[in-house]
C-alpha atoms as a PDB file:
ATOM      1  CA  UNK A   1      -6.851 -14.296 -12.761  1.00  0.00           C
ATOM      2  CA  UNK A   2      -6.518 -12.017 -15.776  1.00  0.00           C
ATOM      3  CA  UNK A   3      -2.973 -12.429 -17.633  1.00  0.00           C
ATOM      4  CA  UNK A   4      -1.276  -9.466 -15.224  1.00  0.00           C
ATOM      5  CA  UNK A   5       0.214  -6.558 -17.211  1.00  0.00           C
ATOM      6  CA  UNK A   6       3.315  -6.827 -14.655  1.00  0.00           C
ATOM      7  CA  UNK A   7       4.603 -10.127 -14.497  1.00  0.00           C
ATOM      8  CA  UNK A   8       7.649  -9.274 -12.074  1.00  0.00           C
ATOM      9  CA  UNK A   9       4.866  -8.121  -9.548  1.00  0.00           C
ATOM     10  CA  UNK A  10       2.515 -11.323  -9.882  1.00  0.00           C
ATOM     11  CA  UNK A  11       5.481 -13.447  -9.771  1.00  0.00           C
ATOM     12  CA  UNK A  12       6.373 -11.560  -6.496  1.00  0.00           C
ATOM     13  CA  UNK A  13       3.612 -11.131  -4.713  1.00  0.00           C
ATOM     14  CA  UNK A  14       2.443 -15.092  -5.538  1.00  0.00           C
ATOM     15  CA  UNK A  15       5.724 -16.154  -4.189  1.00  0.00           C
ATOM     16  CA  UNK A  16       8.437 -15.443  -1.062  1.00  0.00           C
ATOM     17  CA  UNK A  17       6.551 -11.619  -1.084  1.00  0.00           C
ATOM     18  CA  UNK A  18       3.010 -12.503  -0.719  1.00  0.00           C
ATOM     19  CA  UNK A  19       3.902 -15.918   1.309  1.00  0.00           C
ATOM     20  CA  UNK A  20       5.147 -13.524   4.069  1.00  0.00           C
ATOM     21  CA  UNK A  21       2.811 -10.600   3.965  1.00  0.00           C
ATOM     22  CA  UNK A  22       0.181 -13.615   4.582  1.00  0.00           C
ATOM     23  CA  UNK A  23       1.763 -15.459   7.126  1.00  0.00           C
ATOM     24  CA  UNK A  24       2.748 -11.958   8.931  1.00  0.00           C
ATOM     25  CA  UNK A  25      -0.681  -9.937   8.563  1.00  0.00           C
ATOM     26  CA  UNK A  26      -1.132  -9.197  11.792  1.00  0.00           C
ATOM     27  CA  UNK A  27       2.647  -7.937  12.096  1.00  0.00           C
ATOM     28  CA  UNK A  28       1.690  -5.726   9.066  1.00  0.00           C
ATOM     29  CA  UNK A  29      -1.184  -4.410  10.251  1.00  0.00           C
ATOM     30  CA  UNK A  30       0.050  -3.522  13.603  1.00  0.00           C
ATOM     31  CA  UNK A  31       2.748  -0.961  11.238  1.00  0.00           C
ATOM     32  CA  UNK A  32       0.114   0.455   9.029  1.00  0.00           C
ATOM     33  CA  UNK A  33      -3.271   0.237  10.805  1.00  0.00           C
ATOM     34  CA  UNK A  34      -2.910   4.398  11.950  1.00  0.00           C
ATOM     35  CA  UNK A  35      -3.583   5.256   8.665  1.00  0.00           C
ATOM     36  CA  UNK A  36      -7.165   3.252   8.250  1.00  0.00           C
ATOM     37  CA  UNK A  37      -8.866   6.411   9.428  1.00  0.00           C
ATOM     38  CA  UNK A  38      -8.111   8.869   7.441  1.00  0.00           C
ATOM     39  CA  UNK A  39      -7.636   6.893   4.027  1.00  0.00           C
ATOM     40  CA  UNK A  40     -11.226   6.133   4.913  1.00  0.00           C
ATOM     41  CA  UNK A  41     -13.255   9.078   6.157  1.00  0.00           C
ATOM     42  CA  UNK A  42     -11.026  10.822   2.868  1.00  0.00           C
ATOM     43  CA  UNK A  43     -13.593   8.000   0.943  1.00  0.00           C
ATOM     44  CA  UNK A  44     -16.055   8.229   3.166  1.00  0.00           C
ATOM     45  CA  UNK A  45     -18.071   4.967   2.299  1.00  0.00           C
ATOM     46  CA  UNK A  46     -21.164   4.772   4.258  1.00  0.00           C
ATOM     47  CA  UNK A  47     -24.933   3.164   3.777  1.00  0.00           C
ATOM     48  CA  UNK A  48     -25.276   1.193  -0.023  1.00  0.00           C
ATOM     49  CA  UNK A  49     -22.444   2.598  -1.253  1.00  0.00           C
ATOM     50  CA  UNK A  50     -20.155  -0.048  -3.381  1.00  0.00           C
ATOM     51  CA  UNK A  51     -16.410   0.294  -2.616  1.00  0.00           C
ATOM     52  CA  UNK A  52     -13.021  -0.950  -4.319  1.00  0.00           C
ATOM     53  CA  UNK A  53     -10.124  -1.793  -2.317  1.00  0.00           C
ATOM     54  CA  UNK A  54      -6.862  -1.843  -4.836  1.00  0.00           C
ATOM     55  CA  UNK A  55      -4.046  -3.673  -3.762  1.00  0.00           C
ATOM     56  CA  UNK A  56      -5.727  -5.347  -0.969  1.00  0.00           C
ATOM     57  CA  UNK A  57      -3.573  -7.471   0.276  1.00  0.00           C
ATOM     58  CA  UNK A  58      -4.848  -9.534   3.511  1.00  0.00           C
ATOM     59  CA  UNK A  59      -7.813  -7.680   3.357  1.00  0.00           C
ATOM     60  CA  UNK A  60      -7.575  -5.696   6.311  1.00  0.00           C
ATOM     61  CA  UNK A  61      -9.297  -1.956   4.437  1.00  0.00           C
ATOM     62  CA  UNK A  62     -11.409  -4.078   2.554  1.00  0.00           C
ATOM     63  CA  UNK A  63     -12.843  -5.163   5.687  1.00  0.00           C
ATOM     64  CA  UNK A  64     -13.118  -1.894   7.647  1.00  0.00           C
ATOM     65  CA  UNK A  65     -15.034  -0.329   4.152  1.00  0.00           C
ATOM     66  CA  UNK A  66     -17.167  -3.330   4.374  1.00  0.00           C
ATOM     67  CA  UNK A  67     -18.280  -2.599   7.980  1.00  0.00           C
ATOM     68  CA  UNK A  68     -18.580   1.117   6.845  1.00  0.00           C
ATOM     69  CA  UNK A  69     -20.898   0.388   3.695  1.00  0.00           C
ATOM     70  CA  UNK A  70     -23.374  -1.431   5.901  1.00  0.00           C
ATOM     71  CA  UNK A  71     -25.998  -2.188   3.491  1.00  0.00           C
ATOM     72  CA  UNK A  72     -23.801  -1.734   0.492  1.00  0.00           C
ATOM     73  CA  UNK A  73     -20.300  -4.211  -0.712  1.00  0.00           C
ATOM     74  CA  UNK A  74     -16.580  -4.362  -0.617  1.00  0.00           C
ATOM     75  CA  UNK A  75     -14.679  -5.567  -2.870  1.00  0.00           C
ATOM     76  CA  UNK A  76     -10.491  -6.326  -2.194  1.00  0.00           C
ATOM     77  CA  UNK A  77      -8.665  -6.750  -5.566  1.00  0.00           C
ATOM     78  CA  UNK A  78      -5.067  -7.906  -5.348  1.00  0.00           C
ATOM     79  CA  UNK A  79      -2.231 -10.025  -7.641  1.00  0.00           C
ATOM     80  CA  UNK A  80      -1.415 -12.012  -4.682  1.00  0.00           C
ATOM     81  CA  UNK A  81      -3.453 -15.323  -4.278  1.00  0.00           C
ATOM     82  CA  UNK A  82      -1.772 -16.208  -0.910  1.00  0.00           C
ATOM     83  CA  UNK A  83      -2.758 -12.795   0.578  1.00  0.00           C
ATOM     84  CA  UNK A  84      -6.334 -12.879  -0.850  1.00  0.00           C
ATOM     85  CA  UNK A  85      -6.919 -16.247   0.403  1.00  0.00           C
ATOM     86  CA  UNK A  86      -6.109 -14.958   4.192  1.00  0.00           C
ATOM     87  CA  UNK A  87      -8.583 -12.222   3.063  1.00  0.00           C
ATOM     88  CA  UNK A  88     -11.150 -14.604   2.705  1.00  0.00           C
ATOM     89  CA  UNK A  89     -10.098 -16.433   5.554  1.00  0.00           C
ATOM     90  CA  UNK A  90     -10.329 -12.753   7.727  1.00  0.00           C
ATOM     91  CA  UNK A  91     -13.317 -12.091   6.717  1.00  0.00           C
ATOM     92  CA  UNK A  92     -15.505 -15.114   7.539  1.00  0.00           C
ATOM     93  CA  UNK A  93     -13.907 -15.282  10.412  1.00  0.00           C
ATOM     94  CA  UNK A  94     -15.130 -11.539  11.645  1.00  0.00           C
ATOM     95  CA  UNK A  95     -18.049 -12.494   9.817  1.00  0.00           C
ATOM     96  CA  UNK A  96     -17.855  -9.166   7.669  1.00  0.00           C
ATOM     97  CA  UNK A  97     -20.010 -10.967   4.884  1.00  0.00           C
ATOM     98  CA  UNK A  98     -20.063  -7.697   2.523  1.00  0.00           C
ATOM     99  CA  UNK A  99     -16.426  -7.997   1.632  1.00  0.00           C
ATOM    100  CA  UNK A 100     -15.187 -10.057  -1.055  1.00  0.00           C
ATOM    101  CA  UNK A 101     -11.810 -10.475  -3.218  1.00  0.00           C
ATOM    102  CA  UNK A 102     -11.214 -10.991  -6.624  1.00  0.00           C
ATOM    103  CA  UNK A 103      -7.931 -12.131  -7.729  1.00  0.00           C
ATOM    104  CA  UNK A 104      -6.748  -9.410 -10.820  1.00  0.00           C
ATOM    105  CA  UNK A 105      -4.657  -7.322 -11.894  1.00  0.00           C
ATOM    106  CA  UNK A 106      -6.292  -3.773 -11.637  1.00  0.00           C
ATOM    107  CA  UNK A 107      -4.253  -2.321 -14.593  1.00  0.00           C
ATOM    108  CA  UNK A 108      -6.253  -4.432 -17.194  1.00  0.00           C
ATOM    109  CA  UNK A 109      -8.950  -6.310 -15.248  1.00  0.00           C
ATOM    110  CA  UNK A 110     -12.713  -5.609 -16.662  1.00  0.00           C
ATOM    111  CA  UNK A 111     -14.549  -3.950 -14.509  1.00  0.00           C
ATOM    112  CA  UNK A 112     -18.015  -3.251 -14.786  1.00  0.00           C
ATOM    113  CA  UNK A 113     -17.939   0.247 -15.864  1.00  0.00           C
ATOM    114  CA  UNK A 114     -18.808   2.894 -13.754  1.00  0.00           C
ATOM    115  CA  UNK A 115     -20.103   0.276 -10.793  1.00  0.00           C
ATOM    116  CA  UNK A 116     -18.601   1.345  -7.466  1.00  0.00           C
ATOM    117  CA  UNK A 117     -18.901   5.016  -5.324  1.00  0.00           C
ATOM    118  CA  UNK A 118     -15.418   4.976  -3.845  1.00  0.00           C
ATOM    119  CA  UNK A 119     -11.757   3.414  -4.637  1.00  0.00           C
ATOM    120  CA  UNK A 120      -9.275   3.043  -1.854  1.00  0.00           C
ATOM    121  CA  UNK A 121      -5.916   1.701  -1.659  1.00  0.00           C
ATOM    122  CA  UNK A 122      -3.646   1.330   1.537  1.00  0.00           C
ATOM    123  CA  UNK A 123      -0.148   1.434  -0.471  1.00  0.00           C
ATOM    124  CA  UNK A 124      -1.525  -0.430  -3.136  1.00  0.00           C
ATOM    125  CA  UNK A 125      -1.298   1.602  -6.114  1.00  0.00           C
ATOM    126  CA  UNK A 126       2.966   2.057  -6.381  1.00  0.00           C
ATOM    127  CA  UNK A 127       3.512  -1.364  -7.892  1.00  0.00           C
ATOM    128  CA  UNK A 128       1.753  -0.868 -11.457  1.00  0.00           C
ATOM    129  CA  UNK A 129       3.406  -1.413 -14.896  1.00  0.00           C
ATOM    130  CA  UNK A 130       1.773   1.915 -16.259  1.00  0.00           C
ATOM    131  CA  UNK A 131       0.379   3.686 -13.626  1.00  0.00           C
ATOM    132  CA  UNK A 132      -2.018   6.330 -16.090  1.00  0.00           C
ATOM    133  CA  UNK A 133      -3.304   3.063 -17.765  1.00  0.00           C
ATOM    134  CA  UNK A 134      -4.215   1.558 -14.304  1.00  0.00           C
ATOM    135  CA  UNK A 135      -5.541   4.766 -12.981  1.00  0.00           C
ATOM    136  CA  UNK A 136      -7.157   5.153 -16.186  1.00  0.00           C
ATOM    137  CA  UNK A 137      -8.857   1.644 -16.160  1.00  0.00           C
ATOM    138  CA  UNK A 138      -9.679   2.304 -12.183  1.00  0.00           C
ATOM    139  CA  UNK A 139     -11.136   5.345 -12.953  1.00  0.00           C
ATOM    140  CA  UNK A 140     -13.567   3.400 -15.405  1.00  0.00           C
ATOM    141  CA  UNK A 141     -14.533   1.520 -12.584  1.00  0.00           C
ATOM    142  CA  UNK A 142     -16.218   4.884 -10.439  1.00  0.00           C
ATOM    143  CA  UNK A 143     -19.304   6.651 -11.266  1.00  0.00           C
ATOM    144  CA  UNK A 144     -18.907  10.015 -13.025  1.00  0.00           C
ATOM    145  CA  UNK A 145     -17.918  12.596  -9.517  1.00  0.00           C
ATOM    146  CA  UNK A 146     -16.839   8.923  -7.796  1.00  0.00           C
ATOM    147  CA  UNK A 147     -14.650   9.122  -4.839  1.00  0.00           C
ATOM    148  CA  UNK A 148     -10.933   8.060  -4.931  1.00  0.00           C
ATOM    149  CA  UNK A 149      -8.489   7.771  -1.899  1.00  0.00           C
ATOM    150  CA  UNK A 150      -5.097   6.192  -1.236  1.00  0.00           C
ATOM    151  CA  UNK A 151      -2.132   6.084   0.548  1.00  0.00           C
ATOM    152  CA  UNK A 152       1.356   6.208  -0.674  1.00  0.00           C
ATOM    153  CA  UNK A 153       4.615   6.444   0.636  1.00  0.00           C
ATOM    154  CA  UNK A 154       6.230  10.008   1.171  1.00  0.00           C
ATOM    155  CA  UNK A 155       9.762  10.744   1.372  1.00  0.00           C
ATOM    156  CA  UNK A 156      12.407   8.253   2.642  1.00  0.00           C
ATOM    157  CA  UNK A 157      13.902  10.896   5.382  1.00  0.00           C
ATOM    158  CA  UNK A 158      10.310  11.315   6.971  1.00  0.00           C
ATOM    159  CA  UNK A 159       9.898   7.862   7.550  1.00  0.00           C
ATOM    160  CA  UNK A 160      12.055   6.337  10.488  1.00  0.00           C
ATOM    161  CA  UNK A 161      12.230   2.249   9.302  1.00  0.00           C
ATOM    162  CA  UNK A 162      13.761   3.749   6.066  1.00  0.00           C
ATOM    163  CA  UNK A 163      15.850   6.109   8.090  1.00  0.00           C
ATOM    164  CA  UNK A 164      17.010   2.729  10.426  1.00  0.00           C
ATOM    165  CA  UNK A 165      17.615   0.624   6.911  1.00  0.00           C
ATOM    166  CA  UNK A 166      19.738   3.384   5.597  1.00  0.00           C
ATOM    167  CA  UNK A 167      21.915   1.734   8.576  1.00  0.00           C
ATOM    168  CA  UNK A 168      22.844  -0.639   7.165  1.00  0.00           C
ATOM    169  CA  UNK A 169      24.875   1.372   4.014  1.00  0.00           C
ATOM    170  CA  UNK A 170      27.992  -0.041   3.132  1.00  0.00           C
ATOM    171  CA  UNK A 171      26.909  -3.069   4.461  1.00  0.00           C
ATOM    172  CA  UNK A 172      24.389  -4.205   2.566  1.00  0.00           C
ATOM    173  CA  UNK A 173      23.643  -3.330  -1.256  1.00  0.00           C
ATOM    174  CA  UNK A 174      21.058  -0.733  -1.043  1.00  0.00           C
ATOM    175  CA  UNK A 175      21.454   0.802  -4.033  1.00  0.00           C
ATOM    176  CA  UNK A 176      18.281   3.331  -4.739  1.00  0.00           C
ATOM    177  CA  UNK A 177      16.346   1.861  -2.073  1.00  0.00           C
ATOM    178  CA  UNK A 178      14.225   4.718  -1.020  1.00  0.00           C
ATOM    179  CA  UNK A 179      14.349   6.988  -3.664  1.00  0.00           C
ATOM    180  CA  UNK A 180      11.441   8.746  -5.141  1.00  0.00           C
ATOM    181  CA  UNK A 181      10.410   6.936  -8.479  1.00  0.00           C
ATOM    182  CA  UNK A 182      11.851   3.934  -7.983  1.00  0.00           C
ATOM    183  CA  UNK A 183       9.657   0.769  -8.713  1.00  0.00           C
ATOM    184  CA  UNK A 184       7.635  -0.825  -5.990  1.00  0.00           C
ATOM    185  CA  UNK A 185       6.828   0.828  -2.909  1.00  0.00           C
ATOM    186  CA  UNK A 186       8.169   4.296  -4.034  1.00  0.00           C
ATOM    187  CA  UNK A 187       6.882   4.958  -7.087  1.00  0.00           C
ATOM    188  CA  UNK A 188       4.400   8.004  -5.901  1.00  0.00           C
ATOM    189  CA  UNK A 189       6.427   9.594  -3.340  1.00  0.00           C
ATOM    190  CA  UNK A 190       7.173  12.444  -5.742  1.00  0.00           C
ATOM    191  CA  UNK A 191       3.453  14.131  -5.086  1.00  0.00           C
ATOM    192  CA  UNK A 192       3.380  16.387  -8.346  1.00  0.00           C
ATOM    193  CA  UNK A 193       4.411  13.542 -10.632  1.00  0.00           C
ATOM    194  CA  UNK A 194       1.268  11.863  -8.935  1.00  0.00           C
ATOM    195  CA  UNK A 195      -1.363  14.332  -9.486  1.00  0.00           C
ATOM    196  CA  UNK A 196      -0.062  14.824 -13.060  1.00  0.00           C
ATOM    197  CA  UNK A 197      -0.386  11.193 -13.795  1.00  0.00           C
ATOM    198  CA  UNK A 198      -3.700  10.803 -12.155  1.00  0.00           C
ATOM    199  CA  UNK A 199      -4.978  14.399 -13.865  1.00  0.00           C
ATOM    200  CA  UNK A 200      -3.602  12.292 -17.512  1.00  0.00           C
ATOM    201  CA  UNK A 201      -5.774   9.132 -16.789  1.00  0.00           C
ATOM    202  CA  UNK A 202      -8.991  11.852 -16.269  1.00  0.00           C
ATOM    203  CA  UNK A 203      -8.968  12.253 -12.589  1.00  0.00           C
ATOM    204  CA  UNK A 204      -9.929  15.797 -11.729  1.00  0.00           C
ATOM    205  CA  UNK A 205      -9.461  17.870  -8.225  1.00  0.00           C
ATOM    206  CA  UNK A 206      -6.542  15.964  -7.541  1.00  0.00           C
ATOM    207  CA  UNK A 207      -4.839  16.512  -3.983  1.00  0.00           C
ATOM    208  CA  UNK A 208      -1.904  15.224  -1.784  1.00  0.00           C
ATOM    209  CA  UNK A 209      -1.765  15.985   1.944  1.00  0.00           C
ATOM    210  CA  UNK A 210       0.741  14.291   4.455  1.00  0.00           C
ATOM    211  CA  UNK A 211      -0.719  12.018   7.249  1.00  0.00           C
ATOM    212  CA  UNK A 212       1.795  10.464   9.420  1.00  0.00           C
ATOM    213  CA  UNK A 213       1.468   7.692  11.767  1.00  0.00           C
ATOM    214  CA  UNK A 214       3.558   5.238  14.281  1.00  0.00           C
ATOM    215  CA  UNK A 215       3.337   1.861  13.761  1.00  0.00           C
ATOM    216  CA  UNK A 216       4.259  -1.271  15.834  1.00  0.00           C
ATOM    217  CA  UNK A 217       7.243  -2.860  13.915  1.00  0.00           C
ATOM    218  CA  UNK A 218       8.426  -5.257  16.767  1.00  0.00           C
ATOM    219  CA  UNK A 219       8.271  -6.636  20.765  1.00  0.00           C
ATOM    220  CA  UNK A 220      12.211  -5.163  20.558  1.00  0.00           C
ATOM    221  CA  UNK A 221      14.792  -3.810  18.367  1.00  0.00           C
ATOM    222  CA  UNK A 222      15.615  -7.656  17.780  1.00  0.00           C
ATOM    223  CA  UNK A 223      12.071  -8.659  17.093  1.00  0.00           C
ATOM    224  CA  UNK A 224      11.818  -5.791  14.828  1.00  0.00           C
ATOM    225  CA  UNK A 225      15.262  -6.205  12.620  1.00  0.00           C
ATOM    226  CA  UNK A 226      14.508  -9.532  12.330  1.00  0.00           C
ATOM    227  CA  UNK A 227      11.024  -8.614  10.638  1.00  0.00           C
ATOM    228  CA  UNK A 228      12.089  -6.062   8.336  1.00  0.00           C
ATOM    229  CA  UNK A 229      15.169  -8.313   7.133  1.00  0.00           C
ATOM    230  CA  UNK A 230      12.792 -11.311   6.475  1.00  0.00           C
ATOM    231  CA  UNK A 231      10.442  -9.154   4.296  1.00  0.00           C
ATOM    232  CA  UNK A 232      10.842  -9.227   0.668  1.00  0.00           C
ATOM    233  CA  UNK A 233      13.239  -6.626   0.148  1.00  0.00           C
ATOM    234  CA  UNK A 234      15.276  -7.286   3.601  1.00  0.00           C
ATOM    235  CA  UNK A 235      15.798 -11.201   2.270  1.00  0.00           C
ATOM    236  CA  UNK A 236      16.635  -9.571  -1.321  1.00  0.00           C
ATOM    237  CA  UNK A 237      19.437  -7.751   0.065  1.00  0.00           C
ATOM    238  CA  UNK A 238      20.636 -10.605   2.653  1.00  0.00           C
ATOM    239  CA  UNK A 239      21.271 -12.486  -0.129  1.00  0.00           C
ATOM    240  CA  UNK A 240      23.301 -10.718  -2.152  1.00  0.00           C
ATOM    241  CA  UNK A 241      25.845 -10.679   0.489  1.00  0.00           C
ATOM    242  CA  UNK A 242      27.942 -13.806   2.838  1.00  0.00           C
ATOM    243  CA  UNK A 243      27.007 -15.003   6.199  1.00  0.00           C
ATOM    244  CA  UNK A 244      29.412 -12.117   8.068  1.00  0.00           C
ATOM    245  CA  UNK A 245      27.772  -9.420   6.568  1.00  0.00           C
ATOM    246  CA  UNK A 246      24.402 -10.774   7.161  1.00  0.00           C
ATOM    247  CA  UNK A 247      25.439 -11.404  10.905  1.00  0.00           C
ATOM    248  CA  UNK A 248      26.658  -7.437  10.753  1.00  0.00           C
ATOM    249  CA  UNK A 249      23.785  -5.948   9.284  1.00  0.00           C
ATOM    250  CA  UNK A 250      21.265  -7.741  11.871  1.00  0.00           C
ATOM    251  CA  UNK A 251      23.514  -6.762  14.658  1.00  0.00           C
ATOM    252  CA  UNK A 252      23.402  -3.112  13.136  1.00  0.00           C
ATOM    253  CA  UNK A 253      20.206  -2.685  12.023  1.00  0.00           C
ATOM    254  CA  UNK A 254      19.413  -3.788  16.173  1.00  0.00           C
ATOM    255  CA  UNK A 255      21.261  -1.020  17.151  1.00  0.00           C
ATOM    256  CA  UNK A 256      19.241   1.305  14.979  1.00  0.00           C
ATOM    257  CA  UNK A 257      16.128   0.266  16.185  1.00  0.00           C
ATOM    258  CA  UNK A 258      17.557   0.083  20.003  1.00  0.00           C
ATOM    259  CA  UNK A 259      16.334   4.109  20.130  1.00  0.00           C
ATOM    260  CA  UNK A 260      12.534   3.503  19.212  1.00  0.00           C
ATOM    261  CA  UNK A 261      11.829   0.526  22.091  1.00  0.00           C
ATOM    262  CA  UNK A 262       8.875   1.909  24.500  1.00  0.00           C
ATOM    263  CA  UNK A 263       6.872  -0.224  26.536  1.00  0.00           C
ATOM    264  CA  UNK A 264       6.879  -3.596  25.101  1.00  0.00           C
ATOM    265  CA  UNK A 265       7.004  -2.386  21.322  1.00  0.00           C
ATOM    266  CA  UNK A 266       9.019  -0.777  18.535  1.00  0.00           C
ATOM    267  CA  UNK A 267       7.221   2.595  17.901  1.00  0.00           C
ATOM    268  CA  UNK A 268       8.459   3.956  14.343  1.00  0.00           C
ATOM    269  CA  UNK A 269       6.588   6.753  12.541  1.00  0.00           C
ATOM    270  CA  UNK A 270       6.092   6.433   9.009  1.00  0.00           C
ATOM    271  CA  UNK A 271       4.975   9.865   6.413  1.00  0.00           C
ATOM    272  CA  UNK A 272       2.418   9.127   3.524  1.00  0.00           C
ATOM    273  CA  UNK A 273       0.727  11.289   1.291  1.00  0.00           C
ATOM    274  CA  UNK A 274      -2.897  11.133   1.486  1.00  0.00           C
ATOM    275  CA  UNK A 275      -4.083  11.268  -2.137  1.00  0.00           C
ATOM    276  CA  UNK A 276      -7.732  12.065  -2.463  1.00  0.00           C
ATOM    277  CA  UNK A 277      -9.625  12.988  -6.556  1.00  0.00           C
ATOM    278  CA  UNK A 278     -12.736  12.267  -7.967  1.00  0.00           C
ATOM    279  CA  UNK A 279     -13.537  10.700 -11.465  1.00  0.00           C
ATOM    280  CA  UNK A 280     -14.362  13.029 -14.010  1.00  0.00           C
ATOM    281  CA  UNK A 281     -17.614  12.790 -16.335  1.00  0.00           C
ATOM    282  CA  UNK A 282     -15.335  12.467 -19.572  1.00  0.00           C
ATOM    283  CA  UNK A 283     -11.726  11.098 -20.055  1.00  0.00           C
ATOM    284  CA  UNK A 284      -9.300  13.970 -19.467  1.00  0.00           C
ATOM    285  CA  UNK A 285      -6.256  15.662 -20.938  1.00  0.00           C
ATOM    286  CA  UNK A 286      -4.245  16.724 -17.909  1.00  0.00           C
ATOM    287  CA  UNK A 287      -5.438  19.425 -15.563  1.00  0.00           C
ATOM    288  CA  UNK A 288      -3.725  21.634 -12.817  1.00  0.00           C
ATOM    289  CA  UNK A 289      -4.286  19.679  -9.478  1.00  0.00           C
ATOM    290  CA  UNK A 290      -3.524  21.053  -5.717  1.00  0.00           C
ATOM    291  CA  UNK A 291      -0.938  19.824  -3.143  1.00  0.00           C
ATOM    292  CA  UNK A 292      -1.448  20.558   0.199  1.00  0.00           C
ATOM    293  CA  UNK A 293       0.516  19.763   3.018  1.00  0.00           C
ATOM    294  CA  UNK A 294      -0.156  19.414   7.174  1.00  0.00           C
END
């Protein structure tokens, strides 16, 4: 792999982080699979097109581009090695033999330039170092009028596992968890800042529209505490407290969930924004760019 321009994430996402997202892809999938369509038919890959999946992870829209770009190849970059190499593992085993991974860091990793038609990203582009460098750099990596589409997370009160963690306040440390700009997972939920920085790395026709979803978090509210205190930031916060508050915040956090139990499942709906631009024939001083919402 390329020396990463964010250690803290590569040392993350190669450790406890990416050990669970691996172990657990099929738990992860099951929360953010309803928003496969429309990340892809905003990229639309189709026939010999060549597509880039940012922020892969296990692999799963990598896979689905794959099967889209028929006679054409997908390719899943991500910082984690143990989520690529279930990637790898995913897709020989579906036999989707036009996807492969490359283990980089997409901020400063040399693509070829101007080599693939599309760029997607399920919530995989909230976790860079400087995010107008990366987009920059990923930008390089389209055609001049390429296609780019991801999803990001939208505001903490529109999504209801955030609204069930806030729960556990005064319980556990939460600090800024959830709040627009804050590193990791919620860097982007502020849409204008977005569009401004991808308009300053020489995106142009910039957009945000909000797709929402429900995901599968869980059998039952205990199944699905349990999973969303054993992910990375759940265990981060566990720890920084003793056994009886741990005990309180899973019995809690239960409770919260108790609401959302429907047939055999733990149905929570989560709000992205849907961010869709298109690489520009020249790098590009920042332009007015559109939000739209639905």
């Amino acid at each position: 792999m390329d020396q990463p321009a964010n250690n803290a994430q590569a040392q993350a996402w190669n450790g406890y982080e990416g050990a669970q997202w691996a172990r657990s892809q099929e738990r992860w999938d099951a929360v953010n699979d309803g928003f496969n369509q429309p990340l892809l038919d905003a990229a639309d890959p189709r026939g010999p097109d060549l597509v880039l999946d940012i922020g892969c992870g296990a692999g799963r829209t990598t896979r689905l581009a794959a099967l889209r770009a028929d006679r054409g190849q997908a390719v899943g970059v991500d910082l984690s090695g143990p989520l690529l190499e279930r990637a790898r593992l995913s897709a020989e085993r579906e036999r989707v033999r036009n996807a492969s991974f490359v283990h980089a860091d997409a901020q400063v990793h040399p693509f070829e330039p101007g080599s693939f038609d599309a760029v997607i990203s399920r919530y995989g582009m909230t976790f860079f170092a400087d995010p107008v460098a990366a987009f920059a750099n990923i930008g390089g990596a389209l055609r001049p009028g390429g296609r780019l589409a991801f999803i990001c997370a939208a505001d903490a009160e529109a999504n209801e596992w955030l609204k069930a963690m806030a729960s556990l306040d005064g319980i556990l440390p939460l600090g800024g968890f959830g709040e627009p700009g804050a590193p990791g997972m919620f860097s982007l939920t502020d849409p204008d800042r977005t569009l401004a920085l991808l308009a300053a790395a020489g995106f142009e026709d910039a957009r945000a529209q909000r797709v929402e979803a429900a995901g599968n978090w869980g059998l039952d509210a205990e199944d699905a505490a349990a999973f969303l205190l054993d992910s990375g930031p759940g265990r981060h916060l566990l720890s920084q407290v003793g056994p009886d508050a741990q005990e309180e915040a899973r019995r809690t956090l239960t409770g919260a969930l108790r609401p959302y139990e429907s047939g055999g499942a733990v149905w929570l709906r989560s709000s992205s924004w849907l961010v869709t631009a298109a690489r520009g024939a020249a790098p590009a001083t920042p332009r007015t760019a559109q939000r739209t919402r639905s």
